[in-house]
N, C-alpha and C. Protein backbone atom coordinates (compact mmCIF):
# COMPACT_ATOMS: atom_id res chain seq x y z
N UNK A 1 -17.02 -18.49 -13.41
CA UNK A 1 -16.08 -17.41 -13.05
C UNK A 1 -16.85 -16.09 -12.96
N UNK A 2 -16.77 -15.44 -11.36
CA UNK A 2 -17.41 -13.95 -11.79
C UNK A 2 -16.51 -13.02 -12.45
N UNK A 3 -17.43 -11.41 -12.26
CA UNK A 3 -16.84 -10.48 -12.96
C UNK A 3 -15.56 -10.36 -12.69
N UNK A 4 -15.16 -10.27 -10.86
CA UNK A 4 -14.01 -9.81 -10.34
C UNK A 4 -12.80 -10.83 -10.75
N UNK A 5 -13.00 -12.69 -11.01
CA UNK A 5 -11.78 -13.55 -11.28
C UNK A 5 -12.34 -13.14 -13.05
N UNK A 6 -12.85 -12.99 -13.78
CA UNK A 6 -12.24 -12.44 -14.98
C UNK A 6 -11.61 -11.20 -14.85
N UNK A 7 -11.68 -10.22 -14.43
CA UNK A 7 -10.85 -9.13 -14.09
C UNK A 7 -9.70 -9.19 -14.17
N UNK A 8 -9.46 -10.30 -12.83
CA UNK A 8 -8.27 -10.49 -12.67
C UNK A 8 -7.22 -11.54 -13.27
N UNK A 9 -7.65 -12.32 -13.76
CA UNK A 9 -7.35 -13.25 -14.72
C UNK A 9 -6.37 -12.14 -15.91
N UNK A 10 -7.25 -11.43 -16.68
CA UNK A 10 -6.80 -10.34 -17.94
C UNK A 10 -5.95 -9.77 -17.41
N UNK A 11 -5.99 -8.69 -16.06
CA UNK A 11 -5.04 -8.02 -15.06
C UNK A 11 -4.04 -9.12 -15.86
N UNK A 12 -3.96 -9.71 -14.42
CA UNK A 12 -2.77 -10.96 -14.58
C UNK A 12 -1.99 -11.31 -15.90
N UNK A 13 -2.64 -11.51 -16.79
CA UNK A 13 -1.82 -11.66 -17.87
C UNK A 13 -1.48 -10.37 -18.66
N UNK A 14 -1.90 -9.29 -18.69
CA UNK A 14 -1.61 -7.76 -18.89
C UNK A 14 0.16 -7.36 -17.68
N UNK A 15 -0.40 -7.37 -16.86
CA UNK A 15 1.01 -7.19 -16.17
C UNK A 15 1.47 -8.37 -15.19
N UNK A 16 2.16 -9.13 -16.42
CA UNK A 16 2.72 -9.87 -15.38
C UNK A 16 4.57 -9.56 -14.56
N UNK A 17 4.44 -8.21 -14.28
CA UNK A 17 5.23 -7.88 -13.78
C UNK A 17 4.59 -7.04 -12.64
N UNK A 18 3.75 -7.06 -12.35
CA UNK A 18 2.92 -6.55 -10.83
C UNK A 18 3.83 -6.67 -9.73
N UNK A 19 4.49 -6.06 -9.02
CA UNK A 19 4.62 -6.31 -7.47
C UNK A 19 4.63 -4.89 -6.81
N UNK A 20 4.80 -5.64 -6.03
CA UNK A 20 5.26 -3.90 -4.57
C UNK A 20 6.69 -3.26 -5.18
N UNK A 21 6.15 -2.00 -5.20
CA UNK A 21 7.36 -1.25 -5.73
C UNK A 21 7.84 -0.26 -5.05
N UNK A 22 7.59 -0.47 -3.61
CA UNK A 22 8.73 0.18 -2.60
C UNK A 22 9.98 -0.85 -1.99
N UNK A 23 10.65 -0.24 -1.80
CA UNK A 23 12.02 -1.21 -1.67
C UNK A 23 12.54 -1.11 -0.23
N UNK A 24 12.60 -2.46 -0.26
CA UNK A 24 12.52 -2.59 1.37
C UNK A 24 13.34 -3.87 1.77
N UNK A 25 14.25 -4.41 2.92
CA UNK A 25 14.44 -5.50 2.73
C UNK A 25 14.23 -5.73 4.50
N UNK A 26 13.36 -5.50 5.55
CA UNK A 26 12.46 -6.00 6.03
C UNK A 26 10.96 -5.55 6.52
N UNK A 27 10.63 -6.31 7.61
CA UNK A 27 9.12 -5.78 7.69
C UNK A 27 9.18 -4.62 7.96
N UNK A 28 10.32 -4.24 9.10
CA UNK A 28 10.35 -2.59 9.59
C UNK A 28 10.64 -1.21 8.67
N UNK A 29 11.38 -1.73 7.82
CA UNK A 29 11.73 -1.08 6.88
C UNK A 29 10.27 -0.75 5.85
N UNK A 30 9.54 -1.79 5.38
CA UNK A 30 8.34 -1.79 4.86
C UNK A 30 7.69 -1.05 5.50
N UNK A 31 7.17 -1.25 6.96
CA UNK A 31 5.87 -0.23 7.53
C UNK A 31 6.31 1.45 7.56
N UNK A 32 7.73 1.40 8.15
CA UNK A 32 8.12 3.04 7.64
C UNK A 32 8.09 3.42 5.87
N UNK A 33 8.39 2.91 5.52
CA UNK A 33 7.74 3.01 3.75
C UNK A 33 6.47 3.09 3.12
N UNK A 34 6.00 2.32 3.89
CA UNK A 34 4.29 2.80 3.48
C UNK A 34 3.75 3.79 4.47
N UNK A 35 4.07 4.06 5.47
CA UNK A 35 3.60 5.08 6.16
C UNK A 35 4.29 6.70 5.29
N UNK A 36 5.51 6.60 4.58
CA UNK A 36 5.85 7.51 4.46
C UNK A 36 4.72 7.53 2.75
N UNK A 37 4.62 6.47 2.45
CA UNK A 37 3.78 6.30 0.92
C UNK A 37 2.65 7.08 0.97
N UNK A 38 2.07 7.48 2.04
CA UNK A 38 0.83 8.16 2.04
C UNK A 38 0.53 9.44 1.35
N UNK A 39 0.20 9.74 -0.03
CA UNK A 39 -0.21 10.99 -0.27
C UNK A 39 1.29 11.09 -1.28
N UNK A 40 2.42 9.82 -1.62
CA UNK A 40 3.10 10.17 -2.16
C UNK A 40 3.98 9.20 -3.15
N UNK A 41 4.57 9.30 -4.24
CA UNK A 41 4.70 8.19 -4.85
C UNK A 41 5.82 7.21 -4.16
N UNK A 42 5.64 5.76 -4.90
CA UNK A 42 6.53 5.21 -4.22
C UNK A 42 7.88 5.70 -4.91
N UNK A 43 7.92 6.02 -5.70
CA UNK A 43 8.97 6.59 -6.49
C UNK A 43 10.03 7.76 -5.13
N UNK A 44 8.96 8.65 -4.82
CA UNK A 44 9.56 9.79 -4.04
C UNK A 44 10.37 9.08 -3.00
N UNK A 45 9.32 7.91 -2.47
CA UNK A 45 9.64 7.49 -0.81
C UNK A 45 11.11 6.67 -1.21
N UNK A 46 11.42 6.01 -2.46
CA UNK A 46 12.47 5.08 -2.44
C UNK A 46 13.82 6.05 -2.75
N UNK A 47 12.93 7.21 -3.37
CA UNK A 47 14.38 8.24 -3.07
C UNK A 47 15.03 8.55 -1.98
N UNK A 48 14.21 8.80 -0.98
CA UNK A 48 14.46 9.32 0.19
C UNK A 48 15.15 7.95 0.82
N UNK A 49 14.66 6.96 1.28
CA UNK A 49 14.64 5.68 2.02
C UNK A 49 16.21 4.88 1.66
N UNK A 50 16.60 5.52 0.19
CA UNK A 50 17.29 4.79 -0.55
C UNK A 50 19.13 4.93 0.64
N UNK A 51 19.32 6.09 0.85
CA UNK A 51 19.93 6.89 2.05
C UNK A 51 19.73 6.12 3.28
N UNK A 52 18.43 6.71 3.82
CA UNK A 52 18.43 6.53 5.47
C UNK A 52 18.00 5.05 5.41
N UNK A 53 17.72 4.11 4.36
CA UNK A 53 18.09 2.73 5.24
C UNK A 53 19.58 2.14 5.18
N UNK A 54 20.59 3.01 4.73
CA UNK A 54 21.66 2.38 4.65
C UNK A 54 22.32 2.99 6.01
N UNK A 55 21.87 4.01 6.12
CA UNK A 55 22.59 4.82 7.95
C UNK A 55 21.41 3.93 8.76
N UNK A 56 20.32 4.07 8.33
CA UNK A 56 19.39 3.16 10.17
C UNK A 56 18.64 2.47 9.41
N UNK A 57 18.83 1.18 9.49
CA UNK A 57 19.09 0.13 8.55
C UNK A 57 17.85 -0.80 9.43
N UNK A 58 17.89 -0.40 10.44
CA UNK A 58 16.75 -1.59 11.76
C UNK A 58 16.30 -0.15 13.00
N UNK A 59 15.29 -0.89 13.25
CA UNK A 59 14.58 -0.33 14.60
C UNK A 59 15.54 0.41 15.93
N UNK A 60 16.67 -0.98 15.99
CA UNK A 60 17.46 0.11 16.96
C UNK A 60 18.16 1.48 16.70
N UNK A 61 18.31 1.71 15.15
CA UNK A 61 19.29 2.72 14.45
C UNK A 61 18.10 4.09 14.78
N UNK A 62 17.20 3.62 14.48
CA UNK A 62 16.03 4.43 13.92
C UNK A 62 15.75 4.66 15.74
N UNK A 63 15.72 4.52 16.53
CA UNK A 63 15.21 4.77 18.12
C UNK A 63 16.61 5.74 18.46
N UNK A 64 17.43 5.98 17.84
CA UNK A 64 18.29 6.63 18.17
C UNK A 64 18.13 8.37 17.66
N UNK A 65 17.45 8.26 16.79
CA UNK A 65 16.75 9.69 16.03
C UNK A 65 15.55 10.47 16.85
N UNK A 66 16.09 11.46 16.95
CA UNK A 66 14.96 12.27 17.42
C UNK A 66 13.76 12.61 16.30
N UNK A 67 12.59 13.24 16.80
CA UNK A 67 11.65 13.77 15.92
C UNK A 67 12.56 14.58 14.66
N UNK A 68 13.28 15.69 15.14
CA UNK A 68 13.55 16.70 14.09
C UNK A 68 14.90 16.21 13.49
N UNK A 69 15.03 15.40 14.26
CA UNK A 69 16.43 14.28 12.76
C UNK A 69 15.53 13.27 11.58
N UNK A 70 14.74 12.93 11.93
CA UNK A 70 13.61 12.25 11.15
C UNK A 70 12.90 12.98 10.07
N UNK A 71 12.64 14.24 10.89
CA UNK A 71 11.95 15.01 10.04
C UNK A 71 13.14 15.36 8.85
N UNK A 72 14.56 16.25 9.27
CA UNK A 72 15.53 16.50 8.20
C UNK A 72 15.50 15.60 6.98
N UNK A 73 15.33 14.26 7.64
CA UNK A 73 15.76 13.11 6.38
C UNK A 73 14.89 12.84 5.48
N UNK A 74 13.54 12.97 5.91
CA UNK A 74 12.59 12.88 5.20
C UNK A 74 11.86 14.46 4.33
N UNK A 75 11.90 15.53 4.79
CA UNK A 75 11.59 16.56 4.54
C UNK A 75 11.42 16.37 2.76
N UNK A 76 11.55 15.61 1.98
CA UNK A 76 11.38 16.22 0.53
C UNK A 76 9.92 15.37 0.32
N UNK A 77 9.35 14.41 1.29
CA UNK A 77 8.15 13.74 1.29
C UNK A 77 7.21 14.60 1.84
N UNK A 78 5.81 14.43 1.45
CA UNK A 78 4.65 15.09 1.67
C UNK A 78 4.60 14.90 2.83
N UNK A 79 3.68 15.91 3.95
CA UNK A 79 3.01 15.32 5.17
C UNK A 79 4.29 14.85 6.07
N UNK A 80 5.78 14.93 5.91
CA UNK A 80 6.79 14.53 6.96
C UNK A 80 6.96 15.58 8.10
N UNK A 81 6.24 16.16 8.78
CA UNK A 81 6.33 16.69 9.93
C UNK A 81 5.15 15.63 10.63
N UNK A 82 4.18 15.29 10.56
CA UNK A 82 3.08 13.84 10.67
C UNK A 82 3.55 13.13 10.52
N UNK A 83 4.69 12.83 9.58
CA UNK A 83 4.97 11.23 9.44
C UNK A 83 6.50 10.78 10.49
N UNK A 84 6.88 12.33 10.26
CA UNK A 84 8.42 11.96 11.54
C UNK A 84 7.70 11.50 12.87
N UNK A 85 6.16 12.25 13.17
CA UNK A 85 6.14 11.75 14.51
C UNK A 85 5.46 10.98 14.44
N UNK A 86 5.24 10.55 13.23
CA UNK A 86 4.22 8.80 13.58
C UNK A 86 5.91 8.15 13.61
N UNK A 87 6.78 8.07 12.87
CA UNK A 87 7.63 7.00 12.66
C UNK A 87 8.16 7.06 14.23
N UNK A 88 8.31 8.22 14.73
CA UNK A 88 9.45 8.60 16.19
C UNK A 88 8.37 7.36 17.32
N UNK A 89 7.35 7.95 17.24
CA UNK A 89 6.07 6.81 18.06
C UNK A 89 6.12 5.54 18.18
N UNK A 90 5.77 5.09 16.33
CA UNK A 90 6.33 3.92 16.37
C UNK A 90 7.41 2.86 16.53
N UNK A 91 8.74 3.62 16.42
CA UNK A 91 9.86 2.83 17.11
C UNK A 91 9.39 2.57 19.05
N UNK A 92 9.21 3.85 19.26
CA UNK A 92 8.79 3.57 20.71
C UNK A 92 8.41 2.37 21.16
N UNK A 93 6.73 2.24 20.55
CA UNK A 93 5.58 1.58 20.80
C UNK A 93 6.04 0.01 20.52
N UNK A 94 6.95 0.04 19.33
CA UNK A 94 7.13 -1.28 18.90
C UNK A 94 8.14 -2.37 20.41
N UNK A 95 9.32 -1.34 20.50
CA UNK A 95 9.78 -1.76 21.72
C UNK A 95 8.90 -2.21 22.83
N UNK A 96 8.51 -1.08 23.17
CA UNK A 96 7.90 -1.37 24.61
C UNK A 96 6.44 -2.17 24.45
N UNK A 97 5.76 -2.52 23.08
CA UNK A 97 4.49 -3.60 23.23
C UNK A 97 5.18 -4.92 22.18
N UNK A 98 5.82 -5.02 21.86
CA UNK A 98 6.65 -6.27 20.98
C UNK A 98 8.08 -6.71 21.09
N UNK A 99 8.83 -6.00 21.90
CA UNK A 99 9.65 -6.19 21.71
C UNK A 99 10.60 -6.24 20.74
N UNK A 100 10.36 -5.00 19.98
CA UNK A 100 11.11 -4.58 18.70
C UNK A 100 11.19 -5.33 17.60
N UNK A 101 9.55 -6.46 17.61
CA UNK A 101 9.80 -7.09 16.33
C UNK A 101 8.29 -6.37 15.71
N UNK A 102 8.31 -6.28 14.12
CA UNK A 102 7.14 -5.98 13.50
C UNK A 102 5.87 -7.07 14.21
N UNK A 103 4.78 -7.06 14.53
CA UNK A 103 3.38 -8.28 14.77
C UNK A 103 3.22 -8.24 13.27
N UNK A 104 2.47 -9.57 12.95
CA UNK A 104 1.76 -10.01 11.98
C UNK A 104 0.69 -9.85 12.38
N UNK A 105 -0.61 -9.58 13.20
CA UNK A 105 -2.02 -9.61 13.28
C UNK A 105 -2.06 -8.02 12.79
N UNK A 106 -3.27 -8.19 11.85
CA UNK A 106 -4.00 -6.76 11.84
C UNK A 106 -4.60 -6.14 13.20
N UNK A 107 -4.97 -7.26 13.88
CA UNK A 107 -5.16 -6.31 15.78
C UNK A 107 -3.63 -5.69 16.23
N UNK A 108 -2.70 -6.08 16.45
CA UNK A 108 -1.64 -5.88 16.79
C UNK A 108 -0.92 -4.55 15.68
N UNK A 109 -0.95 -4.89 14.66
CA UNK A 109 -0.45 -3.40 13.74
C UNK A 109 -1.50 -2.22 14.20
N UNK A 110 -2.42 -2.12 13.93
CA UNK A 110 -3.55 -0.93 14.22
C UNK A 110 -3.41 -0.39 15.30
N UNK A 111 -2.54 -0.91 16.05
CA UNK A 111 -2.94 -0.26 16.97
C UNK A 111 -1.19 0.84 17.37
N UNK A 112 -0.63 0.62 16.54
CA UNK A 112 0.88 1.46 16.04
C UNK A 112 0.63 3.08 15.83
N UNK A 113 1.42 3.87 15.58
CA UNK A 113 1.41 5.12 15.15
C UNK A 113 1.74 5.64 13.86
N UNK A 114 0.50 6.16 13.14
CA UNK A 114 0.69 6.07 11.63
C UNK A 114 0.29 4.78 10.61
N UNK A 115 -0.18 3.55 11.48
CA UNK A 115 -0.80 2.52 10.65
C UNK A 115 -2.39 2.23 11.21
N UNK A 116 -2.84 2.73 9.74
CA UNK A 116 -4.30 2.38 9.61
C UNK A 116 -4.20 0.72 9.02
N UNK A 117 -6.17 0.62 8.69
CA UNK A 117 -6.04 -0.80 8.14
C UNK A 117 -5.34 -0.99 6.55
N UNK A 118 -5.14 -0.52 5.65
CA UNK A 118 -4.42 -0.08 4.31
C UNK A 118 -3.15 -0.36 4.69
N UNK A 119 -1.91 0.63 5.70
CA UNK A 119 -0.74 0.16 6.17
C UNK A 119 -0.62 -0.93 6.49
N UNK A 120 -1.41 -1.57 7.25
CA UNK A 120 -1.45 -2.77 8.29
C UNK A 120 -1.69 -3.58 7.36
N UNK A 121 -2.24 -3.54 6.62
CA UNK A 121 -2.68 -4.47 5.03
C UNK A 121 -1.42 -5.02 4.31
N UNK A 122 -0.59 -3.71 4.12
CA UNK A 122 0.58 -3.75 2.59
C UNK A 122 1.47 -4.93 3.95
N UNK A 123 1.66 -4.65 4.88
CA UNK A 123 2.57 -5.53 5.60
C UNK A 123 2.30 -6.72 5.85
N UNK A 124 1.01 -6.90 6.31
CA UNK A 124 0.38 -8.55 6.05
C UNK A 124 0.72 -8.79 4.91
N UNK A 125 0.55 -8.20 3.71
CA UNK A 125 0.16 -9.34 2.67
C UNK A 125 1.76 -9.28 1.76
N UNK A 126 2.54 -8.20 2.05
CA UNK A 126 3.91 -8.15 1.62
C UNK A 126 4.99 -8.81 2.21
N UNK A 127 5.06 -8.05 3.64
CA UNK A 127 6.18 -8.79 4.42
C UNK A 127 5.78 -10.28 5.03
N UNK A 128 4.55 -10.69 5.09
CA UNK A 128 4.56 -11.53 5.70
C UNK A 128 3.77 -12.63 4.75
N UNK A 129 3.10 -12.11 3.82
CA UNK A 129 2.60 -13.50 3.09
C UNK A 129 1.04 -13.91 3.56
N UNK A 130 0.50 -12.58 4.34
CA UNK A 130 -0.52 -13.12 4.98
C UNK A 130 -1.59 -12.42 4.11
N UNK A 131 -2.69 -13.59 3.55
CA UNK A 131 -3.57 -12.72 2.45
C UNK A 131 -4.40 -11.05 3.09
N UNK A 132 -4.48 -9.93 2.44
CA UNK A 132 -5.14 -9.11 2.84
C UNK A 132 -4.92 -7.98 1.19
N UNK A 133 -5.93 -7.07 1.58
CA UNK A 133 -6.24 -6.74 0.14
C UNK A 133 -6.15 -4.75 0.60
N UNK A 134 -4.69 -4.92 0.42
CA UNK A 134 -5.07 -3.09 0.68
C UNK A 134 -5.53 -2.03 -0.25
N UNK A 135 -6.37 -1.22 0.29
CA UNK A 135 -6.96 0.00 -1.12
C UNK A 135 -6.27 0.90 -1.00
N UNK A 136 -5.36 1.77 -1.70
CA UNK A 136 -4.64 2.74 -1.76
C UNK A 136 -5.84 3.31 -3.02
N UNK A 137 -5.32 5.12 -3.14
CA UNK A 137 -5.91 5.44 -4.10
C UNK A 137 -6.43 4.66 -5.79
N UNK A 138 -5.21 4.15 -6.08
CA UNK A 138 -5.51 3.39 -7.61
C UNK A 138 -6.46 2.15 -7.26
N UNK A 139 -6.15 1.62 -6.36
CA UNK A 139 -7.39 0.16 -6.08
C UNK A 139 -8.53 1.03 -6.04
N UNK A 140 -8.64 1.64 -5.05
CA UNK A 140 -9.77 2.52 -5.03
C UNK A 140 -10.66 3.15 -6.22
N UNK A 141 -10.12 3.55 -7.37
CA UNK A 141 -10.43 4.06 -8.15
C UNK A 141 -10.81 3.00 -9.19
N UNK A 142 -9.74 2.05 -9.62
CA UNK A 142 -10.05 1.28 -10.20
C UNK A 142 -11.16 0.82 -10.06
N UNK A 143 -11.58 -0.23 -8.90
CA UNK A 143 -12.47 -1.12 -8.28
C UNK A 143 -13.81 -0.15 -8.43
N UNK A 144 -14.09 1.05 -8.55
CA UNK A 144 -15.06 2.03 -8.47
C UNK A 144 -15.92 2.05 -9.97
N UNK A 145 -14.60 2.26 -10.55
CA UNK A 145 -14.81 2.07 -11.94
C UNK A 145 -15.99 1.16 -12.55
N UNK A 146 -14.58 -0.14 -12.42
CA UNK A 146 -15.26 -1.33 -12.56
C UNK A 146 -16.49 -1.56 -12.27
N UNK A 147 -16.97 -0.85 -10.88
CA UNK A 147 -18.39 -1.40 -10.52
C UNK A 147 -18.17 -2.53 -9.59
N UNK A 148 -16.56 -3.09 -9.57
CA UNK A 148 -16.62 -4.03 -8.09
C UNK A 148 -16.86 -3.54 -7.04
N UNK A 149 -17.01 -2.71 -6.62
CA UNK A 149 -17.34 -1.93 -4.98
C UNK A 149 -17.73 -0.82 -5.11
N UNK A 150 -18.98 -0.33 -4.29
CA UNK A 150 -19.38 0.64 -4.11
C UNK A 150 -19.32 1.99 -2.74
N UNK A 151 -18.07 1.24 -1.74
CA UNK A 151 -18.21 1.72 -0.33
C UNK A 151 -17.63 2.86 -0.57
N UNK A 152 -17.74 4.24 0.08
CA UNK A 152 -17.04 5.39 0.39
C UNK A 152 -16.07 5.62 0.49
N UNK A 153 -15.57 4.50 1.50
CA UNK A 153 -13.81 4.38 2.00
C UNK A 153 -12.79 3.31 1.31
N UNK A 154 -12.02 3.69 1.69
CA UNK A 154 -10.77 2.37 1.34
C UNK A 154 -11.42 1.05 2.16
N UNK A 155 -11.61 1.08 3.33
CA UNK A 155 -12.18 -0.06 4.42
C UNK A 155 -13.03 -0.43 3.67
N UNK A 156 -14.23 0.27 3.48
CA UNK A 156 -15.59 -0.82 2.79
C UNK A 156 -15.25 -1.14 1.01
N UNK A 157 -14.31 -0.82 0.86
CA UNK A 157 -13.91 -0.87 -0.79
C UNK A 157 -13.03 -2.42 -0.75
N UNK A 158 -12.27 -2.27 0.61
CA UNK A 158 -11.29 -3.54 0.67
C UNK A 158 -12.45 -4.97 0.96
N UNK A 159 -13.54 -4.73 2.04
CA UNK A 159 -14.29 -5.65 2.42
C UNK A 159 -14.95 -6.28 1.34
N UNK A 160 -15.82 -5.60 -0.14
CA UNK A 160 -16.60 -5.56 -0.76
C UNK A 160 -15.16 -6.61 -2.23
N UNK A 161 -14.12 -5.86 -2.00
CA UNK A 161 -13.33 -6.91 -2.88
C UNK A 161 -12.59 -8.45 -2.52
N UNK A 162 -12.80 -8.39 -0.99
CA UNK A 162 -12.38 -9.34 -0.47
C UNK A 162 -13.86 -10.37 -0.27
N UNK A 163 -14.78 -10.05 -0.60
CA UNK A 163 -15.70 -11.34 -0.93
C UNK A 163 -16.09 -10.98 -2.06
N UNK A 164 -15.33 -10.67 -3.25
CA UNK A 164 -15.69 -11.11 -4.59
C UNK A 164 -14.83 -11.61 -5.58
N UNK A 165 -13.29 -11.75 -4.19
CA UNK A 165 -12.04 -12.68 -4.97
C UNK A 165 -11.87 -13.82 -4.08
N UNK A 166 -11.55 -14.65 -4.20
CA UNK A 166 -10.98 -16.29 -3.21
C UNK A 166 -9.55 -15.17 -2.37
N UNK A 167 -9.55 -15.47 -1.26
CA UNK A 167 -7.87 -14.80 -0.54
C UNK A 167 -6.81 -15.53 -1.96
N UNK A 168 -6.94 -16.39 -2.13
CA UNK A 168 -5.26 -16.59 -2.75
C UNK A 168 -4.70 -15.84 -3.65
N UNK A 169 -6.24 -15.13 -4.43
CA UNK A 169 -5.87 -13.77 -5.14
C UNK A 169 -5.28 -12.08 -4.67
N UNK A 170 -5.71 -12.78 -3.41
CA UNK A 170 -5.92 -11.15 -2.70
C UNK A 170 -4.26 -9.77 -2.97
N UNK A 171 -4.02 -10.62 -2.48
CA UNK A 171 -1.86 -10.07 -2.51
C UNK A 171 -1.85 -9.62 -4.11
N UNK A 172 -1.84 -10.65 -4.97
CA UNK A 172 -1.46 -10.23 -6.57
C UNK A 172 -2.59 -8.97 -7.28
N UNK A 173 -3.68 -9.18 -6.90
CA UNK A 173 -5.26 -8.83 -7.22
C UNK A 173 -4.38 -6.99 -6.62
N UNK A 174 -4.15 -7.07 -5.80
CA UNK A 174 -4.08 -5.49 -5.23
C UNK A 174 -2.80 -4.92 -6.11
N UNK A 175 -1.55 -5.59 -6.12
CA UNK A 175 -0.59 -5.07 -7.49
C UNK A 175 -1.00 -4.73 -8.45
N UNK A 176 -1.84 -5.65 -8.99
CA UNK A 176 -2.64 -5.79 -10.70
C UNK A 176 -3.10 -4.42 -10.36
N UNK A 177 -4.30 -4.14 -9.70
CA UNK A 177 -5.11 -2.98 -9.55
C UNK A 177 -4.24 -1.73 -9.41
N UNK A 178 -2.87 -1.91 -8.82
CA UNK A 178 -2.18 -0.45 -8.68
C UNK A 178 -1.67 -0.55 -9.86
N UNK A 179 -1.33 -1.62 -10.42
CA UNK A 179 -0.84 -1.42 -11.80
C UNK A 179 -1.36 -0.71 -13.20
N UNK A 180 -2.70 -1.20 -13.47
CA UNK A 180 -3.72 -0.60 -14.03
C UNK A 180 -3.77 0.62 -13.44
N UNK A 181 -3.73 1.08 -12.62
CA UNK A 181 -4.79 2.28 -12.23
C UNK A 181 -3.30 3.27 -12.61
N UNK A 182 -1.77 2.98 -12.86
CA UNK A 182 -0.80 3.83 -13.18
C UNK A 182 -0.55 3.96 -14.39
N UNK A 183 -1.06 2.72 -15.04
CA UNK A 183 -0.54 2.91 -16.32
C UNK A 183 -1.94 3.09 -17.31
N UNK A 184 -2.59 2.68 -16.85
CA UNK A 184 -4.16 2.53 -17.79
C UNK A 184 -5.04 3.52 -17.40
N UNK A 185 -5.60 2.96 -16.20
CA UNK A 185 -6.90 3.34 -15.96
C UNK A 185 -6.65 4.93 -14.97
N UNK A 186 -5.93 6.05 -15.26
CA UNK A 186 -5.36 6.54 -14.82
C UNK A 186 -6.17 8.25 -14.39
N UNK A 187 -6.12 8.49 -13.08
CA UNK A 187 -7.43 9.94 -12.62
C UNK A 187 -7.55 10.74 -13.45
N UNK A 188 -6.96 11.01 -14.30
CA UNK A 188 -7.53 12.08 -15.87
C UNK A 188 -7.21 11.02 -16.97
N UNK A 189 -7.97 11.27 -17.61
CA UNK A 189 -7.41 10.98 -19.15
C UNK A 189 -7.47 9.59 -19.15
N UNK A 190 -8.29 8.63 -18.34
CA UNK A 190 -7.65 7.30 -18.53
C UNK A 190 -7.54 6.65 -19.70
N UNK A 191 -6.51 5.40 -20.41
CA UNK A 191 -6.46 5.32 -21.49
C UNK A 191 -7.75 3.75 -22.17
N UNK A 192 -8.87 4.23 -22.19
CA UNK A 192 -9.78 3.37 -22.30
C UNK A 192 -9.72 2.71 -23.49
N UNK A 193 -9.15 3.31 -24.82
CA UNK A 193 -8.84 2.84 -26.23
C UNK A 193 -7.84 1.50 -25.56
N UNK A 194 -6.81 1.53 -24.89
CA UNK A 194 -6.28 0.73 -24.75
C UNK A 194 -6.15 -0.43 -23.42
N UNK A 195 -7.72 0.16 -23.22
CA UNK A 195 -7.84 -1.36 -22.02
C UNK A 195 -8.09 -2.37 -22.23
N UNK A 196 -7.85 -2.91 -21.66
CA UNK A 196 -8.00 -5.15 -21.80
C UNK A 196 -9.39 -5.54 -21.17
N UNK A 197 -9.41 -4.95 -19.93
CA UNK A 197 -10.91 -5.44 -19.41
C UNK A 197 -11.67 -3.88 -19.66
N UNK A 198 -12.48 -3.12 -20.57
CA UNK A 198 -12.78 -2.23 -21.20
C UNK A 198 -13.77 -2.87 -21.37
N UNK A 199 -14.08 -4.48 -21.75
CA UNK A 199 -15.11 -5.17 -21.84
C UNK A 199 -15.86 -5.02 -20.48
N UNK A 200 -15.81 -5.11 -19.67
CA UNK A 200 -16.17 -5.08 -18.08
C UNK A 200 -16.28 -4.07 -17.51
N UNK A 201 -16.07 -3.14 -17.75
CA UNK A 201 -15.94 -1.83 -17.26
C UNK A 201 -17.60 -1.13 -17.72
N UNK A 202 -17.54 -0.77 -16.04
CA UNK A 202 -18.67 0.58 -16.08
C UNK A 202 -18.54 1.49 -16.43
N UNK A 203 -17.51 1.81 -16.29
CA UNK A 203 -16.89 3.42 -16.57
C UNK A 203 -16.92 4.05 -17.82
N UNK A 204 -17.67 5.11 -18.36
CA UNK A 204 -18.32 5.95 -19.07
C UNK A 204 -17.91 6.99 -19.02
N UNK A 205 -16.71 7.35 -20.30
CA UNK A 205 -16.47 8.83 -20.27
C UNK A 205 -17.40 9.83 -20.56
N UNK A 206 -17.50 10.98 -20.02
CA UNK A 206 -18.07 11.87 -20.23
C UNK A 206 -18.16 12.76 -21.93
């Protein structure tokens, strides 16, 4: 067993209540949720979302909104003057290159408005079950820590953890890591007295 399946092994049994904690009940609903997640908690976005998915509930509701009705609804989220017109785009785009259904390929998402490979990630491996390993800030940080990855970006941080776990981990492996990185291993102050893999860890307070 390497470093990264003991990692995750301890993860795993530390929180075994890990999942996605934006609330969503389909794929479309998901990619506008993580697009709006950017730069903000999921906490904020399920406030907001909690409302406008019960008025535009699907893609056709949502193509009926202009930019600055989008923007109103969202306005208490970070970055929603960017994110009304990625979301306004992407209803577009989805119609007229899919036919108003979410794609499952990471070629096919990327190429949307407002989804990078991270977005395009949480939807593979959430809505659809398809292994992929997204880095949001806490993976990021975590995995840095640790000493599992050394790349600059989220992209070379995701590549570098995705050949040092088997895929079947990949989906749970990225919860665990946001999990830790909220409750433990956290950007100030992390609580190192009380980590589990503390044994494994590079990370050296100052």
């Amino acid at each position: 067993m390497n470093k990264a399946e003991k990692i995750y092994f301890k993860l795993k049994e530390a929180y075994p209540d890990a999942k996605c904690e934006l609330n969503y009940e389909t794929p479309f609903q998901l990619l506008v949720s993580t697009i709006l997640s950017a730069q903000a908690t999921d906490k904020s976005v399920n406030a907001v979302t909690k409302d406008l998915y019960q008025e535009h509930p699907d893609l056709n509701a949502f193509s009926k909104l202009s930019i600055e009705e989008i923007e109103e609804k969202i306005k208490k989220i970070g970055l929603y003057k960017n994110k009304s017109k990625s979301i306004y785009n992407l209803c577009k785009e989805l119609e007229a290159l899919y036919q108003g259904q979410v794609p499952n390929t990471m070629e096919e998402l990327i190429v949307l408005s407002g989804v990078g490979r991270k977005t395009a990630s949480v939807v593979l491996a959430e809505a659809f079950k398809i292994p992929a390993f997204p880095v949001d800030t806490h993976v990021f940080r975590v995995s840095k820590r640790l000493g599992l990855a050394k790349g600059a970006t989220a992209d070379k941080v995701s590549d570098e953890l995705m050949k040092k776990l088997s895929s079947k981990y990949w989906i749970n492996a990225h919860h665990l890591f946001i999990t830790h990185g909220r409750r433990t291993c956290t950007a100030r102050n992390p609580k190192c007295g009380e980590c589990v893999i503390r044994d494994l860890c590079n990370f050296n307070e100052e």
